[in-house]
PDB file of N, CA and C in Angstrom:
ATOM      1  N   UNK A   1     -14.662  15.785  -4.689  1.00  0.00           N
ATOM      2  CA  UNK A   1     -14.163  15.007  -3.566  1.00  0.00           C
ATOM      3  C   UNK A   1     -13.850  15.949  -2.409  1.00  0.00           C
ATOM      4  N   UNK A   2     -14.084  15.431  -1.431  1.00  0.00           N
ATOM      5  CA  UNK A   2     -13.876  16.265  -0.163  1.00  0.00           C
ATOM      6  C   UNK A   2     -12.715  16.468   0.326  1.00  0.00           C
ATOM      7  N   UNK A   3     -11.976  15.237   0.411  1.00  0.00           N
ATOM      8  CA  UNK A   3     -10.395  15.198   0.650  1.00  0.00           C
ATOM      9  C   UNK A   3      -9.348  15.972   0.334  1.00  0.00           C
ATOM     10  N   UNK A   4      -8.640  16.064   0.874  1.00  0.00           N
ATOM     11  CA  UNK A   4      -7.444  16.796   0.126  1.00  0.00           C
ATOM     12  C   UNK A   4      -6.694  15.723  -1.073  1.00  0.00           C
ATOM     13  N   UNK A   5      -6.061  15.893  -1.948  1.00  0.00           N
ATOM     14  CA  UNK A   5      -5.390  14.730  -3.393  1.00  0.00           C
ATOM     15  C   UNK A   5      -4.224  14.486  -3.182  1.00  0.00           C
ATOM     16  N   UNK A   6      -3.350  15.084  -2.497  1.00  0.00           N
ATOM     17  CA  UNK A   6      -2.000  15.421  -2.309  1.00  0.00           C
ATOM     18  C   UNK A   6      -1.763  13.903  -2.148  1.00  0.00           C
ATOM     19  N   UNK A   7      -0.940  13.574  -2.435  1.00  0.00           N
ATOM     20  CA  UNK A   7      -0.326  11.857  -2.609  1.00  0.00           C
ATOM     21  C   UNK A   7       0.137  11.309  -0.847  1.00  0.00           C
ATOM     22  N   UNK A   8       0.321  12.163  -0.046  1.00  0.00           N
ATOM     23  CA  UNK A   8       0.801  12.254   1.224  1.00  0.00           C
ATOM     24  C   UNK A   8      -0.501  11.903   2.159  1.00  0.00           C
ATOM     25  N   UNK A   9      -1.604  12.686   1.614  1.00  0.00           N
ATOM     26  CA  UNK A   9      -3.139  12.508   2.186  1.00  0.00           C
ATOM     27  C   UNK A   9      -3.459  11.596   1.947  1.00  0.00           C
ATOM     28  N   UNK A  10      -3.637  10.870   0.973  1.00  0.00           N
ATOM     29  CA  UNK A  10      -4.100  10.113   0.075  1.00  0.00           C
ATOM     30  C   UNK A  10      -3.591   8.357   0.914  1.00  0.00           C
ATOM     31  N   UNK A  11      -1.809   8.340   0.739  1.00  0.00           N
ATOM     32  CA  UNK A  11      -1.321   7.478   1.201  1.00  0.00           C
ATOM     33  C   UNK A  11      -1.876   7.366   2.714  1.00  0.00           C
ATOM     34  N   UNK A  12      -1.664   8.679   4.045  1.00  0.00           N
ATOM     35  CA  UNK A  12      -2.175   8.166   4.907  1.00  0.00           C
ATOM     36  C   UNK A  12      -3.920   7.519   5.083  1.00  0.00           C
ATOM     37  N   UNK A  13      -4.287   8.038   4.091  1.00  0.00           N
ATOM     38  CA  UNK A  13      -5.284   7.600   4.184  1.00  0.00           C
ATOM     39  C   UNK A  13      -5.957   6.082   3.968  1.00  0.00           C
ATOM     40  N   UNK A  14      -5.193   5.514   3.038  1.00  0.00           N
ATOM     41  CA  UNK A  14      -5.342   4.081   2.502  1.00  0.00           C
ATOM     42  C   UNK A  14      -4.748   3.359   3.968  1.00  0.00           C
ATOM     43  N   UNK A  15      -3.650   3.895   4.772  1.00  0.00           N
ATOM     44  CA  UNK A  15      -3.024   3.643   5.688  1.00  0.00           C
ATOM     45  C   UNK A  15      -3.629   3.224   6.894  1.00  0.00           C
ATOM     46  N   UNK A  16      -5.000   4.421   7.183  1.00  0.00           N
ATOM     47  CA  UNK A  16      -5.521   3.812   8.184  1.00  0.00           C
ATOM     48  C   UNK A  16      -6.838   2.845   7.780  1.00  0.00           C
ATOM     49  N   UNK A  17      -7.319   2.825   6.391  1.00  0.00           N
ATOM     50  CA  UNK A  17      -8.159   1.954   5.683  1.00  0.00           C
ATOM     51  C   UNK A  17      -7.446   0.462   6.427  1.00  0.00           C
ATOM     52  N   UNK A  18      -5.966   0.269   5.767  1.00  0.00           N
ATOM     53  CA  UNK A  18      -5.821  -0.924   5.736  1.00  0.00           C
ATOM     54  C   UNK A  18      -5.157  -1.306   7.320  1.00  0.00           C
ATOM     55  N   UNK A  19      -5.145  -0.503   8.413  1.00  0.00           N
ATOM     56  CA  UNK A  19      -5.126  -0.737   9.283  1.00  0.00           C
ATOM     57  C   UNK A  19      -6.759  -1.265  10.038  1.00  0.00           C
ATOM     58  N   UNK A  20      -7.274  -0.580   9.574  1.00  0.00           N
ATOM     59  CA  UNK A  20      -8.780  -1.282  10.019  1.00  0.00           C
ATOM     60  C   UNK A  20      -9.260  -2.683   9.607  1.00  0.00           C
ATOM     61  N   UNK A  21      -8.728  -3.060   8.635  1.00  0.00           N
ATOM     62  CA  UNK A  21      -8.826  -4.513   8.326  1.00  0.00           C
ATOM     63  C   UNK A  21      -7.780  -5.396   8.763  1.00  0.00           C
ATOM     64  N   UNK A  22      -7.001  -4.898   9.824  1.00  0.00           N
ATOM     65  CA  UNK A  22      -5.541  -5.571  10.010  1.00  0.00           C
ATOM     66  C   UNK A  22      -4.865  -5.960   9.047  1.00  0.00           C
ATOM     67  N   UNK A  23      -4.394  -4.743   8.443  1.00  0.00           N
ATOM     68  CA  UNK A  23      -2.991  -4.824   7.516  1.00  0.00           C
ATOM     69  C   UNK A  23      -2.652  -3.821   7.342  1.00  0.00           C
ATOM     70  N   UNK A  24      -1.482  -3.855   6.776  1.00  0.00           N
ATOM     71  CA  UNK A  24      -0.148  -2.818   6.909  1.00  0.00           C
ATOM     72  C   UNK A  24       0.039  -2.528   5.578  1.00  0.00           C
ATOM     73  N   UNK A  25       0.468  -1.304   5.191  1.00  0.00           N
ATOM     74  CA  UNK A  25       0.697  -0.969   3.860  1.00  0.00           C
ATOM     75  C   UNK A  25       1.820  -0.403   4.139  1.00  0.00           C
ATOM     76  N   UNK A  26       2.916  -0.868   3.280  1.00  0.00           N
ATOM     77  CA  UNK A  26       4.662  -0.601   3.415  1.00  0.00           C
ATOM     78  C   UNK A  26       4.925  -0.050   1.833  1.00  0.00           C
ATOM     79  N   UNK A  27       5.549   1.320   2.023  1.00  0.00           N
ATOM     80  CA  UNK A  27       6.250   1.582   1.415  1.00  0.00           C
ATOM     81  C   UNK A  27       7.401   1.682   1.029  1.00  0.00           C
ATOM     82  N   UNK A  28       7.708   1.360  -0.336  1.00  0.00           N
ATOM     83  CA  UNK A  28       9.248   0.387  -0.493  1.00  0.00           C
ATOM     84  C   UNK A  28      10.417   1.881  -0.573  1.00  0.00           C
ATOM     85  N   UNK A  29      11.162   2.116   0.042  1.00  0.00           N
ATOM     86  CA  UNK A  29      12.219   2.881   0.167  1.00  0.00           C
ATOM     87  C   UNK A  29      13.158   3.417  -0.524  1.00  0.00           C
ATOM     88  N   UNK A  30      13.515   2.104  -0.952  1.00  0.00           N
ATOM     89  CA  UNK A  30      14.741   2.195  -2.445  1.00  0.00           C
ATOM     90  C   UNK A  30      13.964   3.057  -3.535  1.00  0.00           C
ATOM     91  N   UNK A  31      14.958   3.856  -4.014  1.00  0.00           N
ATOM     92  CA  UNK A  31      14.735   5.016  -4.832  1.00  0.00           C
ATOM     93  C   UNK A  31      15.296   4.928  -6.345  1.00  0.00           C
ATOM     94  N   UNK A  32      16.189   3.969  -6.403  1.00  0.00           N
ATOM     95  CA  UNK A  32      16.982   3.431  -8.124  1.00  0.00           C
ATOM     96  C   UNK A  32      15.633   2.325  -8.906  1.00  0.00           C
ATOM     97  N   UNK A  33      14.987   1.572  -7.768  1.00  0.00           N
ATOM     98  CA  UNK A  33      14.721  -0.022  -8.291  1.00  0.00           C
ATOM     99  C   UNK A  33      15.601  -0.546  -8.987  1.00  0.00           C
ATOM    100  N   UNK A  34      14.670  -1.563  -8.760  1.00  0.00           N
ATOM    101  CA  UNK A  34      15.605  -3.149  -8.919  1.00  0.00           C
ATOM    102  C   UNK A  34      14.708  -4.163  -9.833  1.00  0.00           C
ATOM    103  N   UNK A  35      15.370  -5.569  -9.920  1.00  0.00           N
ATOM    104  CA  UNK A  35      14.365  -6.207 -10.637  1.00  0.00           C
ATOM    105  C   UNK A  35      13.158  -6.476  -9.749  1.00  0.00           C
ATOM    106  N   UNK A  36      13.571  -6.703  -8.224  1.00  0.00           N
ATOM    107  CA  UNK A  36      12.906  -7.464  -7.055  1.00  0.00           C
ATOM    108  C   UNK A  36      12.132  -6.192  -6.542  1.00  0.00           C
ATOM    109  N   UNK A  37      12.391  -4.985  -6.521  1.00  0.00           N
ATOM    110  CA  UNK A  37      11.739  -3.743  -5.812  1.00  0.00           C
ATOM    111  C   UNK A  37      11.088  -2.694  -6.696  1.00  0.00           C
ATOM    112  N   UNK A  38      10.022  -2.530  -7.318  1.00  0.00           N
ATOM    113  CA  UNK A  38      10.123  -1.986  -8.626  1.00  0.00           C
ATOM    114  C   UNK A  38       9.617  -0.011  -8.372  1.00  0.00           C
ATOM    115  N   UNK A  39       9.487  -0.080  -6.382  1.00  0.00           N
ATOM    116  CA  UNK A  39       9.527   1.238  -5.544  1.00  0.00           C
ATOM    117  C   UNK A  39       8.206   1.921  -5.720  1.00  0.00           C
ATOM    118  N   UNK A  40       6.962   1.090  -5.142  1.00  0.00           N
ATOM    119  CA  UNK A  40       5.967   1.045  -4.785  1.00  0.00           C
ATOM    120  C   UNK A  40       5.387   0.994  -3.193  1.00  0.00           C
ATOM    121  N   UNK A  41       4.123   0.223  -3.430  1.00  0.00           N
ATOM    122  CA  UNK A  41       3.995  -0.373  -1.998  1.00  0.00           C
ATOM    123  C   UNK A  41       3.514  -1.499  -2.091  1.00  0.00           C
ATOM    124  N   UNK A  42       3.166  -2.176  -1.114  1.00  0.00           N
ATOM    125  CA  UNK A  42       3.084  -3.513  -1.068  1.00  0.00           C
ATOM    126  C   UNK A  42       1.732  -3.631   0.530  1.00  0.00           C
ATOM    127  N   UNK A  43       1.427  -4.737   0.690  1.00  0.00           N
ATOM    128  CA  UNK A  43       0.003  -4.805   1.614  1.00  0.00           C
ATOM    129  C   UNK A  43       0.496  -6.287   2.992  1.00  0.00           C
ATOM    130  N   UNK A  44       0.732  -5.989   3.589  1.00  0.00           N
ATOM    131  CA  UNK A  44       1.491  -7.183   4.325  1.00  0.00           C
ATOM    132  C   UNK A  44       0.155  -7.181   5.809  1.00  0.00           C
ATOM    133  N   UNK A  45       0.375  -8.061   6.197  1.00  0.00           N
ATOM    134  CA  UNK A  45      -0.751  -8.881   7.163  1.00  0.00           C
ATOM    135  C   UNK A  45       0.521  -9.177   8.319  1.00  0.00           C
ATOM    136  N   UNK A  46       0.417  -7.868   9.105  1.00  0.00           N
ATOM    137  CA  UNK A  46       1.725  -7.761   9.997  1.00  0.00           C
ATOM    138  C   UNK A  46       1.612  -8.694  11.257  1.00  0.00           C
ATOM    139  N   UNK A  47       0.813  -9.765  11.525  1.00  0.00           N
ATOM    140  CA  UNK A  47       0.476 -10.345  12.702  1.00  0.00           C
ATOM    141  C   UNK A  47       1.333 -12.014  12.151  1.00  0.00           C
ATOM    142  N   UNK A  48       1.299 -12.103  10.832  1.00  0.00           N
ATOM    143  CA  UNK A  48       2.131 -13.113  10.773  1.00  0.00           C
ATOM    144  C   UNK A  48       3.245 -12.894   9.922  1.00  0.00           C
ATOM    145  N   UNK A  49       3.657 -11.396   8.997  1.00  0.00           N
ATOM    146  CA  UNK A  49       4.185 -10.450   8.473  1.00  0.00           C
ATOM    147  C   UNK A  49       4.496 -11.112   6.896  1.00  0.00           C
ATOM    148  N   UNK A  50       2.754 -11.161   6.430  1.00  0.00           N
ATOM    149  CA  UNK A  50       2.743 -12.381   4.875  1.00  0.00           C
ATOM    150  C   UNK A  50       2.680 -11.356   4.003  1.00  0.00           C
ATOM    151  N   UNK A  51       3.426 -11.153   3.102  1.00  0.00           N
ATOM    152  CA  UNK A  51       2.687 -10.261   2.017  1.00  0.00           C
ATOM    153  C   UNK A  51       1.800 -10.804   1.893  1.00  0.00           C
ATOM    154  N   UNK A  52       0.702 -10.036   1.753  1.00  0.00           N
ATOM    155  CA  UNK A  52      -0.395 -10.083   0.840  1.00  0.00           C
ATOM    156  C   UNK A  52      -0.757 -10.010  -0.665  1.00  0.00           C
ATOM    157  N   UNK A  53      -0.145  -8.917  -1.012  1.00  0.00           N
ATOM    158  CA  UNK A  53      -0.064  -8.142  -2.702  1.00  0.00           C
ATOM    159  C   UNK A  53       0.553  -7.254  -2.644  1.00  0.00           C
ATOM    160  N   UNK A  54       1.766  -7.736  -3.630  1.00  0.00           N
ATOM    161  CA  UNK A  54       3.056  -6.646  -4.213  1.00  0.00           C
ATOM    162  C   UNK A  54       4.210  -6.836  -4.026  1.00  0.00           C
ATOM    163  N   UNK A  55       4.540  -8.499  -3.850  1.00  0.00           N
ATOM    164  CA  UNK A  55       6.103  -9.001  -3.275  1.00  0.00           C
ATOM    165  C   UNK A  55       6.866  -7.897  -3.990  1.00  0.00           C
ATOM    166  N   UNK A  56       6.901  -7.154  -4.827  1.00  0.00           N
ATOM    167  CA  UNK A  56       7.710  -6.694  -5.681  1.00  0.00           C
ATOM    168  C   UNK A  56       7.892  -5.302  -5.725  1.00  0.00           C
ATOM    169  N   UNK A  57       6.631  -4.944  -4.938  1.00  0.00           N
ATOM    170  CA  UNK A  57       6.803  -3.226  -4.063  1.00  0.00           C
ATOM    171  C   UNK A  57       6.044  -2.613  -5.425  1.00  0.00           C
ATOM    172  N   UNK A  58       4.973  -3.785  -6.752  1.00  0.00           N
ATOM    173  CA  UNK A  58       4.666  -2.983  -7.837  1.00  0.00           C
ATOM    174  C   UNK A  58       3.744  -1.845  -7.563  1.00  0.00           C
ATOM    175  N   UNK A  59       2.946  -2.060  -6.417  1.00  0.00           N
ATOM    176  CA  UNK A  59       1.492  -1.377  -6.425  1.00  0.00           C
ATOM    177  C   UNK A  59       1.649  -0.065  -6.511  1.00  0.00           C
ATOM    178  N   UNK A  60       0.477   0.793  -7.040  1.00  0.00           N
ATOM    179  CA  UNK A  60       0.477   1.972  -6.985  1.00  0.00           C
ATOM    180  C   UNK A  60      -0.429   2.396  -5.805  1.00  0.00           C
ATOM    181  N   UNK A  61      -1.071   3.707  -5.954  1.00  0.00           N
ATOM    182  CA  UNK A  61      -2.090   3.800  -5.044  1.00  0.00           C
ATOM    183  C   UNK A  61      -3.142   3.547  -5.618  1.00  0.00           C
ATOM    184  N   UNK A  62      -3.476   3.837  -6.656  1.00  0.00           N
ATOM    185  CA  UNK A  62      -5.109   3.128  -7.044  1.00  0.00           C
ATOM    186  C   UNK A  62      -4.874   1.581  -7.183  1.00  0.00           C
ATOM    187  N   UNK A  63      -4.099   1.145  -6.992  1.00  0.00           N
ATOM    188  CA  UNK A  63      -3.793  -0.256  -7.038  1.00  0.00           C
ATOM    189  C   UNK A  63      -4.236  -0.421  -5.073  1.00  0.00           C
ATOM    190  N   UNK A  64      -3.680  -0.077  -4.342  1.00  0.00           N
ATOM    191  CA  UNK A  64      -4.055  -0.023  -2.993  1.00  0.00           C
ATOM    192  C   UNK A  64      -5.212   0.107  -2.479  1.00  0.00           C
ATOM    193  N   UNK A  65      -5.529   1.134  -3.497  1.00  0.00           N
ATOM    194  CA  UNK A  65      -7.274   1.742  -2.862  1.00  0.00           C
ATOM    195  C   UNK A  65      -8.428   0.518  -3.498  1.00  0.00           C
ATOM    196  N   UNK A  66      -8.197   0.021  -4.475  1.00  0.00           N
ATOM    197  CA  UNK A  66      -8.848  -1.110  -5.409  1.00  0.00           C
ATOM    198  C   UNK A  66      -8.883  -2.243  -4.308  1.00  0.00           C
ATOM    199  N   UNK A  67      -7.997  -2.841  -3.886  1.00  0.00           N
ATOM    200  CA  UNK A  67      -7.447  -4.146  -2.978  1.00  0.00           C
ATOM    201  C   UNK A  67      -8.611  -3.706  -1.789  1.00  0.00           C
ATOM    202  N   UNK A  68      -8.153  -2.536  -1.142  1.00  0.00           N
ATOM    203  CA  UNK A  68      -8.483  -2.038   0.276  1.00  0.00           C
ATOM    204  C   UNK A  68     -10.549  -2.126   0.129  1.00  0.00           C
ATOM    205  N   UNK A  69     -10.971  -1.427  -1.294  1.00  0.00           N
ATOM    206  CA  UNK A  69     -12.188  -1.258  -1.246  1.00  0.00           C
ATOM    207  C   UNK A  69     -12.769  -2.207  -1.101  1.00  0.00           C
ATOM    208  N   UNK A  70     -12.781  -3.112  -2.091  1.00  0.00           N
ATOM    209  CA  UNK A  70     -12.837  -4.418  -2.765  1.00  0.00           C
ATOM    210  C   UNK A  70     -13.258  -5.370  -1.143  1.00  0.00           C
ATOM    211  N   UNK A  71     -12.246  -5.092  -0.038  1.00  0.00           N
ATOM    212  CA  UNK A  71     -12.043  -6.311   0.130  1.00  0.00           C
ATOM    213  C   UNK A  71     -12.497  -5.898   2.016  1.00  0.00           C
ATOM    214  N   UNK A  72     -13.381  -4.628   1.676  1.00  0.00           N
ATOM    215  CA  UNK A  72     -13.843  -3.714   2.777  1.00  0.00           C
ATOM    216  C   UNK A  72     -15.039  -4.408   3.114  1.00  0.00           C
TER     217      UNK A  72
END
């Protein structure tokens, strides 16, 4: 792979993926989790601000990159 792997690269990168399809990829903040936040990311459609996939903050990044390819 050409890229750099570093989880930081990686994330911006899905970042501007899912900005090109108009959507937003939010990463969930909270650092304990919860039942409701499980401190992931999630895929939101910021023009009417719907989640899309991950009310629950489950996604990982190959969970992101799967959604993003998929739906490229």
């Amino acid at each position: 792979m050409l890229f750099s792997d570093t989880p930081a690269a990686r994330e911006a990168r899905l970042r501007r993926l899912a900005k090109r399809q108009d959507l937003m990829l939010r990463r969930s903040r909270w650092r304990l989790g919860s039942i409701d936040n499980l401190g992931g990311y999630q895929i939101i459609e910021p023009n009417r601000n719907l989640i899309i996939l991950g009310s629950r903050y489950e996604l990982d990044l190959d969970d992101v990159q799967n959604f993003l390819t998929e739906s490229d």
